[in-house]
N, C-alpha and C. Protein backbone atom coordinates (compact mmCIF):
# COMPACT_ATOMS: atom_id res chain seq x y z
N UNK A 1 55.86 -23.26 5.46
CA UNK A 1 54.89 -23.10 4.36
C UNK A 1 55.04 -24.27 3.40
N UNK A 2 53.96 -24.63 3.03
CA UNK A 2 54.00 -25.94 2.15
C UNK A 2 53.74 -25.48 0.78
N UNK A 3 54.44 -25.82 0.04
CA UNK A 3 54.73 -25.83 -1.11
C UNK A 3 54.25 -26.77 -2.20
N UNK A 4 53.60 -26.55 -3.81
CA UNK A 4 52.47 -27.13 -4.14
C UNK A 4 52.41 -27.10 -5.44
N UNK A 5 53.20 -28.02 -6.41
CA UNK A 5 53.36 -28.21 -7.65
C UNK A 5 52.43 -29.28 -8.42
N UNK A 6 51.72 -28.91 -9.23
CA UNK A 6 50.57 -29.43 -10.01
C UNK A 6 51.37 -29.88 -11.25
N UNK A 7 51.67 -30.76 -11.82
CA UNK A 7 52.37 -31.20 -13.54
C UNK A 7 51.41 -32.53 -13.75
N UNK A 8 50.96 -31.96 -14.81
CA UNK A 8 50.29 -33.42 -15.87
C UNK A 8 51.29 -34.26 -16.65
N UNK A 9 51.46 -35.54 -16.41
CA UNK A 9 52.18 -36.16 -17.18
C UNK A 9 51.71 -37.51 -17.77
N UNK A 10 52.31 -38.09 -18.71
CA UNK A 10 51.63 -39.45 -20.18
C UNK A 10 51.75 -40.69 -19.62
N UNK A 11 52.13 -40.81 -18.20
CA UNK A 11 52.24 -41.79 -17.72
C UNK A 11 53.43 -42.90 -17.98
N UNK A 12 54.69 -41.84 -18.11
CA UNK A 12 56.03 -42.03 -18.19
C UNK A 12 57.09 -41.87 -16.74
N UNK A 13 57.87 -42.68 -16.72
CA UNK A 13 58.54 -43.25 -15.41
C UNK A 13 59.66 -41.19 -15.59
N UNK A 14 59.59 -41.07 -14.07
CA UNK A 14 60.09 -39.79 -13.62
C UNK A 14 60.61 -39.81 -12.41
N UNK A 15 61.78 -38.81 -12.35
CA UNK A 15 62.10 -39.09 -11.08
C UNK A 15 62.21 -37.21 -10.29
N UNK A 16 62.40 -37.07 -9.47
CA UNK A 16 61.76 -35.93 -9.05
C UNK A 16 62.74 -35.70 -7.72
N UNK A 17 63.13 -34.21 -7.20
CA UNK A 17 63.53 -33.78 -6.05
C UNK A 17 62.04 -33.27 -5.22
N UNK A 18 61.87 -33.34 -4.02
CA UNK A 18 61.65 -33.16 -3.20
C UNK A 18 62.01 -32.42 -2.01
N UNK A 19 62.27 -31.72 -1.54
CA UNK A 19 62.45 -30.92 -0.16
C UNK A 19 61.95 -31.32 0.86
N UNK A 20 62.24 -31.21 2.13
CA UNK A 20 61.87 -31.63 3.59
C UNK A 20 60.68 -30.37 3.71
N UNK A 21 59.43 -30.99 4.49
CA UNK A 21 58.19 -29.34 4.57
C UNK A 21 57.40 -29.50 2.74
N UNK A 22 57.86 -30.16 1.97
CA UNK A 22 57.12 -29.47 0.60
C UNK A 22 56.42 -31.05 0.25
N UNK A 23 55.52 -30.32 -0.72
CA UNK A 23 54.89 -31.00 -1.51
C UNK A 23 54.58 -31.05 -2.51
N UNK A 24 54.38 -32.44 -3.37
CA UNK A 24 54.41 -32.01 -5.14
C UNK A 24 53.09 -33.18 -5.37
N UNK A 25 52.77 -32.68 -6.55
CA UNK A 25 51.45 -33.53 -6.43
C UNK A 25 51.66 -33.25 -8.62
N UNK A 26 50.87 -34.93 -8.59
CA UNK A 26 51.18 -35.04 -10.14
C UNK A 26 50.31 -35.52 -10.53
N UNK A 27 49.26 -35.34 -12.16
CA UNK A 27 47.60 -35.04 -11.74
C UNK A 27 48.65 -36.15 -13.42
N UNK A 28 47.44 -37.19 -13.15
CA UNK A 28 47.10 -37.85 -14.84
C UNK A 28 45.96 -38.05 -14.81
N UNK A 29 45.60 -37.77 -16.44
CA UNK A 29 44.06 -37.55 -17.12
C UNK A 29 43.43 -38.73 -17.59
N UNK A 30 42.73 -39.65 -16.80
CA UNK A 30 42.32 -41.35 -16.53
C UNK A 30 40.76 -41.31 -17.79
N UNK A 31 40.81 -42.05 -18.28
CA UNK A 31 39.30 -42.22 -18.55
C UNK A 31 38.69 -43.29 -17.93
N UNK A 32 37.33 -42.94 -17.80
CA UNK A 32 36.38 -44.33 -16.90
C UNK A 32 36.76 -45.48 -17.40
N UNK A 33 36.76 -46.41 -16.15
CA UNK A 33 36.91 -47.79 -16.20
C UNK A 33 38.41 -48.35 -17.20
N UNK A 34 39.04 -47.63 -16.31
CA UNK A 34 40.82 -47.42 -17.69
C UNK A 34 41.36 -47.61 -16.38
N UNK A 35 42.43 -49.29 -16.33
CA UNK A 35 43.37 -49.14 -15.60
C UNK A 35 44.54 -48.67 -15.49
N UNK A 36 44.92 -48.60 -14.15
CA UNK A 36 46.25 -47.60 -13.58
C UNK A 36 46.57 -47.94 -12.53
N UNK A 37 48.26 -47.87 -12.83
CA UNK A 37 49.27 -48.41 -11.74
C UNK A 37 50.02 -47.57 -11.59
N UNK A 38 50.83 -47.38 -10.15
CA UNK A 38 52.07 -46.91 -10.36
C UNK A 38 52.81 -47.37 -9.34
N UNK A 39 53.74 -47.00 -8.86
CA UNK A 39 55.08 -47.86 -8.61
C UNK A 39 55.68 -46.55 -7.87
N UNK A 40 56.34 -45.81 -6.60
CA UNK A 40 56.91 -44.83 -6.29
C UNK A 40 58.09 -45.59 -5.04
N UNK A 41 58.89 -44.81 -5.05
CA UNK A 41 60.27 -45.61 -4.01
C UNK A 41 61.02 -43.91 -3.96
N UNK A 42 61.70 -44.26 -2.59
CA UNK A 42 62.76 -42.95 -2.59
C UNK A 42 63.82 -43.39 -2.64
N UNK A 43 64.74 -42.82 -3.69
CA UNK A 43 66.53 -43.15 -4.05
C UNK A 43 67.12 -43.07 -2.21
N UNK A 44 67.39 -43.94 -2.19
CA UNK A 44 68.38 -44.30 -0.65
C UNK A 44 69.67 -43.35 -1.11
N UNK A 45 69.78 -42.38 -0.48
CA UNK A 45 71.22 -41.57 -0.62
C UNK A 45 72.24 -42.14 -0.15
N UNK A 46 72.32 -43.47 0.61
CA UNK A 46 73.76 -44.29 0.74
C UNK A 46 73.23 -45.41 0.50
N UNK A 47 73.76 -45.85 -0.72
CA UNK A 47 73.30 -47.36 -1.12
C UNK A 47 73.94 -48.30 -0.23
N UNK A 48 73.45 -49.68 -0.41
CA UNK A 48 73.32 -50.47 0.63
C UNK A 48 73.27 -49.90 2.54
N UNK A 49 72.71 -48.99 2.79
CA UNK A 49 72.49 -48.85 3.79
C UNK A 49 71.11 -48.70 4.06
N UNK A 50 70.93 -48.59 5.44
CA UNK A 50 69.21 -48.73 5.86
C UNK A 50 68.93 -46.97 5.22
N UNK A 51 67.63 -46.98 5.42
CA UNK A 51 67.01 -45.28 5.03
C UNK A 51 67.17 -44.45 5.97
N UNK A 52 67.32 -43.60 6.24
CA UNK A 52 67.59 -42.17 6.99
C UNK A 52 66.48 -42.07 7.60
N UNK A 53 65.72 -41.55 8.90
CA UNK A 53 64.81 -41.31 9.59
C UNK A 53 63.63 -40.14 9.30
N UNK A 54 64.59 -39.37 8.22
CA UNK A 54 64.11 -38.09 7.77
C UNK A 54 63.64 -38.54 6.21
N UNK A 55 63.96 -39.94 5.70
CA UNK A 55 63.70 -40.05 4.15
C UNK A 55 62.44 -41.01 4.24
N UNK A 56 61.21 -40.18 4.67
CA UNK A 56 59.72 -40.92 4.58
C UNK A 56 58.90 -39.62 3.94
N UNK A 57 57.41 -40.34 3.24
CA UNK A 57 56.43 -39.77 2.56
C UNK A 57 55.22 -39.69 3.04
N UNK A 58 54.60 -39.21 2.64
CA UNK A 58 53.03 -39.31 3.02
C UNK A 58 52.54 -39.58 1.48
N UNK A 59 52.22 -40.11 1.22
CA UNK A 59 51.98 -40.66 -0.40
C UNK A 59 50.27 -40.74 -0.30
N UNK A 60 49.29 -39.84 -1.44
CA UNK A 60 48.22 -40.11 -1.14
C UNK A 60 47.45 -39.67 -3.14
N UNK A 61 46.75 -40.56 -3.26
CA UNK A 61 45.90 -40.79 -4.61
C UNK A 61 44.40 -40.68 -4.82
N UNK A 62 43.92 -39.65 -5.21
CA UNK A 62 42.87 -39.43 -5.02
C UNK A 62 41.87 -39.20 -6.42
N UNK A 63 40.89 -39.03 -6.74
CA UNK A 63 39.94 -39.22 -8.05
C UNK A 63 39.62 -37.63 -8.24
N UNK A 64 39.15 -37.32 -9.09
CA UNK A 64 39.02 -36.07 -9.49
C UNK A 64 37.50 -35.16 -8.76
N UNK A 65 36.92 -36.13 -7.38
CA UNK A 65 36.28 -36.01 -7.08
C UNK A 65 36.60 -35.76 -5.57
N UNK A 66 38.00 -35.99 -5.44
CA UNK A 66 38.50 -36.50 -4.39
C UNK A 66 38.38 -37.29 -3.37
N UNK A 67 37.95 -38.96 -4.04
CA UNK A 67 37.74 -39.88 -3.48
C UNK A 67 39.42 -40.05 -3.38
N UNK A 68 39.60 -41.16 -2.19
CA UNK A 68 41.16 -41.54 -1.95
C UNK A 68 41.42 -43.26 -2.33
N UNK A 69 41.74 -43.54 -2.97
CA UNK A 69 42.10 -44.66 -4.13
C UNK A 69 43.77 -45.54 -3.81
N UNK A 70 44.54 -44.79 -3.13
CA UNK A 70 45.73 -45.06 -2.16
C UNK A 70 46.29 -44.10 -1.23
N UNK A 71 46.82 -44.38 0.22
CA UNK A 71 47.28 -43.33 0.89
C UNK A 71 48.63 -44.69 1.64
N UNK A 72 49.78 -43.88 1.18
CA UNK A 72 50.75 -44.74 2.09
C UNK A 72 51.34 -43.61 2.81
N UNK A 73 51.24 -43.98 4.39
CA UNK A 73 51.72 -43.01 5.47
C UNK A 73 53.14 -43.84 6.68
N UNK A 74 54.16 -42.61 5.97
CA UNK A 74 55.38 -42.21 6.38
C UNK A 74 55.71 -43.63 5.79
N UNK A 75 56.32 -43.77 4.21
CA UNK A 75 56.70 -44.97 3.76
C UNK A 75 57.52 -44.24 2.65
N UNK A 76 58.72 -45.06 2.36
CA UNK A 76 59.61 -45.19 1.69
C UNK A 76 59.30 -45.69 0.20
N UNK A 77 58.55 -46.22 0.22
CA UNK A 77 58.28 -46.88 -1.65
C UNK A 77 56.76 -47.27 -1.20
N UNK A 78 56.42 -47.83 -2.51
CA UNK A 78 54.98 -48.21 -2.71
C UNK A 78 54.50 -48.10 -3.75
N UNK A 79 52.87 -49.48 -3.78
CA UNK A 79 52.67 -49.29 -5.22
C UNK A 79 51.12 -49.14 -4.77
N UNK A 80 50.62 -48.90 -6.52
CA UNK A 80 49.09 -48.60 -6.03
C UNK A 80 48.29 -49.22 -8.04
N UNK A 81 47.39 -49.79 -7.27
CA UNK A 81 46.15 -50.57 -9.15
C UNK A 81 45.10 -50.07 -8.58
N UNK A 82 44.24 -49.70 -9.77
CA UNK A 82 42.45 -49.61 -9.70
C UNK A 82 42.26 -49.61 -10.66
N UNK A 83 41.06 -49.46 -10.91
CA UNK A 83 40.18 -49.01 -12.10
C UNK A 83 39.40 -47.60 -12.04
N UNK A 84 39.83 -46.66 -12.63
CA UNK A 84 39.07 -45.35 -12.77
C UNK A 84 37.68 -45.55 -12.55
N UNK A 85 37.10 -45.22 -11.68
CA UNK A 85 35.83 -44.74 -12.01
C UNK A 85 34.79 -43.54 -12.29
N UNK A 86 35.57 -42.72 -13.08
CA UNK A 86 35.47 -41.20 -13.78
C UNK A 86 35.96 -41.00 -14.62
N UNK A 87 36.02 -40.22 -15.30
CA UNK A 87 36.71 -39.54 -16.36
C UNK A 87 37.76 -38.49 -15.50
N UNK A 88 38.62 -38.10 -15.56
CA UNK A 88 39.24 -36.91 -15.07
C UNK A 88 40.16 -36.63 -14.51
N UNK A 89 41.14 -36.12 -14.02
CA UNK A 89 42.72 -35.72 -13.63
C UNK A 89 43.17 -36.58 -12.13
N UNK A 90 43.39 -37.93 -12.28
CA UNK A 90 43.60 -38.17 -10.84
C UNK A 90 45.12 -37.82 -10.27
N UNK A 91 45.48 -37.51 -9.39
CA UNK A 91 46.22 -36.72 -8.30
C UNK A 91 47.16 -37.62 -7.24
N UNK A 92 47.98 -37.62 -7.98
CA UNK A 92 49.52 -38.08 -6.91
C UNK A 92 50.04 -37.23 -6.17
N UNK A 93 50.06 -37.54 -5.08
CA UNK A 93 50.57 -36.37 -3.88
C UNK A 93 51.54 -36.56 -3.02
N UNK A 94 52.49 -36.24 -2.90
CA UNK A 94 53.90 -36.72 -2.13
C UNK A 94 54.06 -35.87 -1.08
N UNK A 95 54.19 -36.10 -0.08
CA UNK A 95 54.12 -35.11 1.35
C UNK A 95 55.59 -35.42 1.98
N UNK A 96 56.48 -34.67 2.12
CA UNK A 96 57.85 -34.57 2.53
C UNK A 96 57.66 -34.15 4.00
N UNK A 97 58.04 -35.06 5.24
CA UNK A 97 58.23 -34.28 6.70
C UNK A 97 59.01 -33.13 6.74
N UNK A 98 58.74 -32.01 7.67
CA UNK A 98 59.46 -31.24 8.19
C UNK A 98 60.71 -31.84 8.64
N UNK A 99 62.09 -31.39 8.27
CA UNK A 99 63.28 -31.80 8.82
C UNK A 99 64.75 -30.95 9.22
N UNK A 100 65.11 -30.68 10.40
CA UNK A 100 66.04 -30.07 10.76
C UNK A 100 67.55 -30.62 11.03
N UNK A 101 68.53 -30.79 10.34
CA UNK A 101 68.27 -29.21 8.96
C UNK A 101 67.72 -30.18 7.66
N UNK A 102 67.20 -29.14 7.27
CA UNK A 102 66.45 -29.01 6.10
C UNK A 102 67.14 -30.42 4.63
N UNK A 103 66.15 -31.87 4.25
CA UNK A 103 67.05 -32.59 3.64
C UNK A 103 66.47 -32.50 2.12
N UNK A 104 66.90 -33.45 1.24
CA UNK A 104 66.34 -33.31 -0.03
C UNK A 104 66.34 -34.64 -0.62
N UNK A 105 65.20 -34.97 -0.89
CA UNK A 105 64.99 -36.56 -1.12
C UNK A 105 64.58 -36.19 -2.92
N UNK A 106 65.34 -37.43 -3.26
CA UNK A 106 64.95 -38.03 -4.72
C UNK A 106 64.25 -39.03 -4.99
N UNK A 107 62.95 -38.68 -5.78
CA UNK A 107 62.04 -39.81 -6.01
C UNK A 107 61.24 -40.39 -7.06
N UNK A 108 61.65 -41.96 -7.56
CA UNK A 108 61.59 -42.40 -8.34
C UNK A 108 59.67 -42.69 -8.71
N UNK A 109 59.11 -42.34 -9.34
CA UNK A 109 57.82 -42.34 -9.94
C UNK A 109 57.60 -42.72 -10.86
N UNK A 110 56.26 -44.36 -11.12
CA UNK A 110 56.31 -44.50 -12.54
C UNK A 110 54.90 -44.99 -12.14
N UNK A 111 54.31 -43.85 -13.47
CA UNK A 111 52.77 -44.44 -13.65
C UNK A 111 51.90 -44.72 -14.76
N UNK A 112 51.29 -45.90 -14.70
CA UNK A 112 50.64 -46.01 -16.36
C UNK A 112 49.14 -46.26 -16.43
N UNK A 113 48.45 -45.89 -17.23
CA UNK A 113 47.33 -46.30 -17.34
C UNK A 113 46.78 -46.73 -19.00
N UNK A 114 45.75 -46.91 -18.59
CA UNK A 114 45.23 -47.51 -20.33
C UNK A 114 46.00 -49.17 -20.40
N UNK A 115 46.50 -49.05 -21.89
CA UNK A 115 47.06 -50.06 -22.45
C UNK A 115 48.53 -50.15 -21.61
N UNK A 116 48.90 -49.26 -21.69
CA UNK A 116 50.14 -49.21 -20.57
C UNK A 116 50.54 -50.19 -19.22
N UNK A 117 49.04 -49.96 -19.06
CA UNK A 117 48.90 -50.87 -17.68
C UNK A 117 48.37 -52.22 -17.60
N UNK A 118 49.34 -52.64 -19.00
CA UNK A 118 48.41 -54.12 -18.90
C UNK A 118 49.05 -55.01 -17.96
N UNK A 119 50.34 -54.60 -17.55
CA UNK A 119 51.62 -55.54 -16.29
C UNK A 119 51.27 -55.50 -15.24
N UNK A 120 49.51 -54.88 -15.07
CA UNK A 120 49.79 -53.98 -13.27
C UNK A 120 49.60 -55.35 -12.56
N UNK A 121 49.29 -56.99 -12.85
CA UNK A 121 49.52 -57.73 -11.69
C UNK A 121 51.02 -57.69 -10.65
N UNK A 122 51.90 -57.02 -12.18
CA UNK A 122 53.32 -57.50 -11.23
C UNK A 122 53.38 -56.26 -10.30
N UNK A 123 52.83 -55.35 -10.34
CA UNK A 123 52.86 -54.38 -8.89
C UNK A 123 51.64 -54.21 -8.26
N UNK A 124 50.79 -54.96 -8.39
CA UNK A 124 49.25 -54.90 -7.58
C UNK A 124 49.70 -55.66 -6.56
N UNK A 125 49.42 -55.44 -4.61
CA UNK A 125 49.41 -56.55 -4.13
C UNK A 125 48.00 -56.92 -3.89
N UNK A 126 48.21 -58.12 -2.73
CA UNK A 126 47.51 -58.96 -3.13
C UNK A 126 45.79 -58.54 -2.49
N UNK A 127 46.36 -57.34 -1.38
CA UNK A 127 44.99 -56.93 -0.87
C UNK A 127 44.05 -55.97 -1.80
N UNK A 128 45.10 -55.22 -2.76
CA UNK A 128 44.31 -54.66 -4.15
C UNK A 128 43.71 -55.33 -4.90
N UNK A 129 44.24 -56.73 -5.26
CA UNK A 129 43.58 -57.75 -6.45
C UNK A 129 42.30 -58.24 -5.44
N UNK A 130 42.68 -58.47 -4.33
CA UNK A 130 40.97 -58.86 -3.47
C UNK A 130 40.02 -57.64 -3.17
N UNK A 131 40.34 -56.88 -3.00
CA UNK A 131 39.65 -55.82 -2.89
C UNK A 131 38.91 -55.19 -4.74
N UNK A 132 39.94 -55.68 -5.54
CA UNK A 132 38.99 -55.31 -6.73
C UNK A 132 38.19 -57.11 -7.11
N UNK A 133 38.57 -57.95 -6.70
CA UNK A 133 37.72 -58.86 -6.94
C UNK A 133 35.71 -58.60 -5.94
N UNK A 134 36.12 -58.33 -5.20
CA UNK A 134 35.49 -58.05 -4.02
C UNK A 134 33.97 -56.95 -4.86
N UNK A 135 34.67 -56.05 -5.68
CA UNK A 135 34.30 -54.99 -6.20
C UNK A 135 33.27 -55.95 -7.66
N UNK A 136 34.19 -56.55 -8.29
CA UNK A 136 33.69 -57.26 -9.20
C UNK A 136 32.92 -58.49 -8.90
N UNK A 137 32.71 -58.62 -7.77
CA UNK A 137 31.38 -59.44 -7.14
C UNK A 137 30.19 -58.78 -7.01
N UNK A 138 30.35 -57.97 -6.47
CA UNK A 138 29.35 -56.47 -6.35
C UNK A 138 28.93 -55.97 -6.96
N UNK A 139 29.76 -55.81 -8.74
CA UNK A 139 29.20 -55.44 -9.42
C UNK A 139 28.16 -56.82 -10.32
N UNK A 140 28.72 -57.92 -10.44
CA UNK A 140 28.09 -59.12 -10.71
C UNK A 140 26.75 -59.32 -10.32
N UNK A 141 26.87 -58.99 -8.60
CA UNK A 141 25.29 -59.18 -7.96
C UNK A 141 24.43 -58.30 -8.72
N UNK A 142 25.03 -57.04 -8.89
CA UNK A 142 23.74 -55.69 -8.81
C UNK A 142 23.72 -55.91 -10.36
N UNK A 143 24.36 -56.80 -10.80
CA UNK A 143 23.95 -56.98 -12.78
C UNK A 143 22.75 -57.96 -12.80
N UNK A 144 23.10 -59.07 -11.65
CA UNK A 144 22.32 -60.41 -11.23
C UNK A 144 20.93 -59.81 -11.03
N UNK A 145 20.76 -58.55 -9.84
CA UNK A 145 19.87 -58.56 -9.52
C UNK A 145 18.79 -57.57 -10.80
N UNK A 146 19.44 -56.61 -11.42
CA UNK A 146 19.02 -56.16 -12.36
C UNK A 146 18.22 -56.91 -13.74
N UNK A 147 18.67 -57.85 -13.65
CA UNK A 147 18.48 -59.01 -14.82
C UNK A 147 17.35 -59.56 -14.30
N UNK A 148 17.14 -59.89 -12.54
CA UNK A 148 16.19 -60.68 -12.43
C UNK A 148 14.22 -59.77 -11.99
N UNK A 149 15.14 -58.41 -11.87
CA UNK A 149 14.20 -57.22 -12.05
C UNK A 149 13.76 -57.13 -13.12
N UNK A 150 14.44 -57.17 -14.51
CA UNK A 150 13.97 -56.92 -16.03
C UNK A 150 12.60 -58.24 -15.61
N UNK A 151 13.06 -59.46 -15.36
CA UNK A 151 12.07 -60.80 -15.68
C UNK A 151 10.68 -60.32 -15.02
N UNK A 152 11.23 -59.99 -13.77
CA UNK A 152 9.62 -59.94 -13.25
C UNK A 152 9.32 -58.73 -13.67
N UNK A 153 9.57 -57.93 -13.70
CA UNK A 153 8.73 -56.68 -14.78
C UNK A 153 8.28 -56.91 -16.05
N UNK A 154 8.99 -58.32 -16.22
CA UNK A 154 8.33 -58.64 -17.80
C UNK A 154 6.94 -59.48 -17.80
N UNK A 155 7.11 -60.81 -16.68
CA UNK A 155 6.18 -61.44 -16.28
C UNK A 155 4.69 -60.16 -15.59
N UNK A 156 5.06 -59.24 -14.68
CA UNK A 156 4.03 -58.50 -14.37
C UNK A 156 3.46 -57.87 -15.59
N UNK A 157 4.02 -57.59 -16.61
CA UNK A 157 3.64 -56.59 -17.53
C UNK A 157 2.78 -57.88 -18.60
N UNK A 158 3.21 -59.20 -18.53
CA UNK A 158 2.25 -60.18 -19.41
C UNK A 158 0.74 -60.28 -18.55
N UNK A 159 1.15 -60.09 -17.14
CA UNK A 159 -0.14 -60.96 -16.84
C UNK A 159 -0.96 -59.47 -16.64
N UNK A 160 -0.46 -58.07 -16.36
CA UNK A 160 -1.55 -57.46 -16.54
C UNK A 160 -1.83 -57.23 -18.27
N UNK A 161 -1.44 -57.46 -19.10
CA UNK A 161 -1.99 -57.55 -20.85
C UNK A 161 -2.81 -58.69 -20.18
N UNK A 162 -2.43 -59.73 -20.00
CA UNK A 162 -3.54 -61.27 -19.51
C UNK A 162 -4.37 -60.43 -18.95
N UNK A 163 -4.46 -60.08 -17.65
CA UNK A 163 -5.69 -59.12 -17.14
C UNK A 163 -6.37 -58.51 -17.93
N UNK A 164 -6.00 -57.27 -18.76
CA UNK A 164 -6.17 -56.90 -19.46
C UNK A 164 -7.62 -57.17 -20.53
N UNK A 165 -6.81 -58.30 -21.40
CA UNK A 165 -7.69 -58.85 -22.25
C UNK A 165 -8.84 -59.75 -21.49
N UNK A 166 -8.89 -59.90 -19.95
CA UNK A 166 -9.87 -61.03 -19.31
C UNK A 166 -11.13 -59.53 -18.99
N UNK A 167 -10.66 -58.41 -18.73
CA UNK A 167 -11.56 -57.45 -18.55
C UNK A 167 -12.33 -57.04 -19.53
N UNK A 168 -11.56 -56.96 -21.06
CA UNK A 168 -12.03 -56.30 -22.05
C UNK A 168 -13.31 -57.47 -22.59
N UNK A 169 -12.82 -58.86 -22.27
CA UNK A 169 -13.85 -59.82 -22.72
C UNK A 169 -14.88 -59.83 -21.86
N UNK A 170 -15.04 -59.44 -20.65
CA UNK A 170 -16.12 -59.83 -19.71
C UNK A 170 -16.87 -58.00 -19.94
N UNK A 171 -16.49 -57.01 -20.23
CA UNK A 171 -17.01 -55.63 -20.49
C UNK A 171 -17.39 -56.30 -21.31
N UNK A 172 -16.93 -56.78 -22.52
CA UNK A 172 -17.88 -56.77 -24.38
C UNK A 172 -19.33 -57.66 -23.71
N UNK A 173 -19.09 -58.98 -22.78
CA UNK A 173 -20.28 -59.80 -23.21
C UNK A 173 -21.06 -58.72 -21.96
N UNK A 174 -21.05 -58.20 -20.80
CA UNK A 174 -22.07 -57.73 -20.19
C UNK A 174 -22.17 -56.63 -20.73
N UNK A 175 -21.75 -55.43 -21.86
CA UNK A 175 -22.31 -54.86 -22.66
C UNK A 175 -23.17 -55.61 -23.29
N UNK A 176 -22.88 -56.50 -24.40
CA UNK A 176 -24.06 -57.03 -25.10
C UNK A 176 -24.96 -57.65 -24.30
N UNK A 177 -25.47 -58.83 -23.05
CA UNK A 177 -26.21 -58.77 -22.32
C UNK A 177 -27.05 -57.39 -21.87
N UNK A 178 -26.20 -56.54 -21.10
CA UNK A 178 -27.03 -54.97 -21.28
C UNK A 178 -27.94 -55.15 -22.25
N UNK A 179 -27.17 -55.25 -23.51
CA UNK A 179 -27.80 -54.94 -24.57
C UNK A 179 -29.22 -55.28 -25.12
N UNK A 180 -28.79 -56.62 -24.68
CA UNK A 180 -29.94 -57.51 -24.76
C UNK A 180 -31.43 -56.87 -23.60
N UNK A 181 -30.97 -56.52 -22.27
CA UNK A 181 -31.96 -56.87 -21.56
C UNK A 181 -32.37 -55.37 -21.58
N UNK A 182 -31.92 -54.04 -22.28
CA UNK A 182 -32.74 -53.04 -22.66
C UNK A 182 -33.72 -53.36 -24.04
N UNK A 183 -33.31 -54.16 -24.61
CA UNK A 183 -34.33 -54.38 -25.95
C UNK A 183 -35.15 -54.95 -25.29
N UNK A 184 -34.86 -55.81 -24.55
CA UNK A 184 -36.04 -56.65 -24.09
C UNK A 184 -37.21 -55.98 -23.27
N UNK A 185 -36.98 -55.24 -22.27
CA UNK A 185 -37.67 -53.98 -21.34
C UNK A 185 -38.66 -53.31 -22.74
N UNK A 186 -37.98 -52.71 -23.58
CA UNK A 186 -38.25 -52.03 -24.57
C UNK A 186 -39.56 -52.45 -24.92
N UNK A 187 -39.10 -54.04 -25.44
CA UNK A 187 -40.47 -54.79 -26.16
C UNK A 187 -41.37 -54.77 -24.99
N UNK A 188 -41.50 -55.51 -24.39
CA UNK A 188 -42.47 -55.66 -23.34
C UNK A 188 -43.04 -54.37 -22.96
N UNK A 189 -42.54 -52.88 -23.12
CA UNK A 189 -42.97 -51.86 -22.71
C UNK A 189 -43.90 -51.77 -23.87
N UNK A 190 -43.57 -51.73 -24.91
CA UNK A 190 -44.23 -51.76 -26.27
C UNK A 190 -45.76 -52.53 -26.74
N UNK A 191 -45.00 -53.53 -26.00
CA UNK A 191 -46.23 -54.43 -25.94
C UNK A 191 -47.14 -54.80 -24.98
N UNK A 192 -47.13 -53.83 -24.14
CA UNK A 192 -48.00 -53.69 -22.92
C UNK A 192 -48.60 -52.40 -23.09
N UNK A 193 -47.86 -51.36 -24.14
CA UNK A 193 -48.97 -50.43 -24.60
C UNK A 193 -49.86 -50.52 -25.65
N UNK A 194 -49.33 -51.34 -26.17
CA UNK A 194 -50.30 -52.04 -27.46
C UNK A 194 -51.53 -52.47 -26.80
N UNK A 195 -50.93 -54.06 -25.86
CA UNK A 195 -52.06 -53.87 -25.61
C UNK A 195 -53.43 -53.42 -24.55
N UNK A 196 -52.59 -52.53 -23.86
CA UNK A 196 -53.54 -51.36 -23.09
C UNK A 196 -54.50 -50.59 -24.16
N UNK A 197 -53.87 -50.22 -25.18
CA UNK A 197 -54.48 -49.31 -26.08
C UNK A 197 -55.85 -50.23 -26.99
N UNK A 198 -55.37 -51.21 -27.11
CA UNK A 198 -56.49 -52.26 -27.54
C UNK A 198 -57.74 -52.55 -26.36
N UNK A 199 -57.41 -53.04 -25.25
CA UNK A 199 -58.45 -52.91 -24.55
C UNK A 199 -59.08 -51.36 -24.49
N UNK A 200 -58.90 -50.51 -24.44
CA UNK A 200 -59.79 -49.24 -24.36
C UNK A 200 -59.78 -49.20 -25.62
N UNK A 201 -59.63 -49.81 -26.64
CA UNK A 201 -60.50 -49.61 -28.15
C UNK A 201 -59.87 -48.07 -28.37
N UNK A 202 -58.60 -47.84 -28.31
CA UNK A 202 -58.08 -46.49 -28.73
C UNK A 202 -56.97 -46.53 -30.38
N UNK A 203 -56.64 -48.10 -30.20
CA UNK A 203 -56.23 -48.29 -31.74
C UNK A 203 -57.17 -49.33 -32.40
């Protein structure tokens, strides 16, 4: 049975037991676009010696949406940078193998965000810093292309006012033409009853 501890913490360095089979998971409260690092390693129970076969993690970081943001599988230490993109509780998760007999690993955890995390080049590697450059190209384009959407929506929106005013001037003069060529009908009607009415001597 796996076992399943939730703790919010300020993004202060901690170190933690673990059990073989269990899992602990450690939620910090990120605001959008607020960086965050952290840094995790397991205490080697015989110093200067290699690691034990049984002292690996499943290490996995996920968004409050549960997007996955880092996953290190069956590893001894590791670090992890991003940039929030939410508001909300993101989720450190430490996965301990099943082990017979049963061992107990100690593990060093340190995570910061905000202002905290202004050092994270010295634990970002280098496929995180390309991968958020990568990101900040992407976002560059879709600003690029947005900007060049505002222009021509601006240019379309002059030339139909230009349209616009080329319609309203060509309506005014063939209204007044109209205008003209009903007065004119008018007279000539007028004056073709005039003088009808004169020849038959009726006015």
């Amino acid at each position: 049975m796996i076992g399943l501890v939730v703790e919010t913490e300020t993004g202060e360095s901690m170190r933690f037991e673990l059990d073989s089979g269990k899992t602990k998971c450690i939620a910090e409260d990120i605001k959008a676009n607020a960086m965050t690092v952290g840094k995790y390693s397991i205490v080697n129970p015989s110093e200067g010696q290699p690691f034990p076969d049984s002292h690996k993690l499943v290490v996995r970081v996920s968004s409050p949406k549960g997007n996955n943001y880092h996953l290190g599988d069956q590893v001894d230490s590791g670090t992890f940078a991003f940039t929030a993109a939410e508001s909300g509780d993101y989720t450190t998760c430490f996965w301990a193998n099943k082990h017979k007999p049963p061992v107990k690993m100690t593990i060093e955890f340190d995570w910061k965000s905000g202002v905290a995390a202004k050092d994270w080049s010295k634990v970002a590697t280098k496929g995180q810093v390309e991968t958020m450059e990568i990101e900040l190209k992407k976002l560059y384009d879709t600003v690029s292309a947005i900007h060049e959407e505002m222009f021509y929506l601006r240019e379309r929106d002059e030339e139909m006012q230009e349209l616009n005013k080329e319609t309203n001037s060509k309506m005014a003069t063939l209204s007044f033409f109209s205008l003209l060529l009903c007065l004119s009908v008018a007279g000539l009607q007028i004056w073709h009853l005039k003088s009808f009415f004169e020849r038959k001597k009726l006015l």
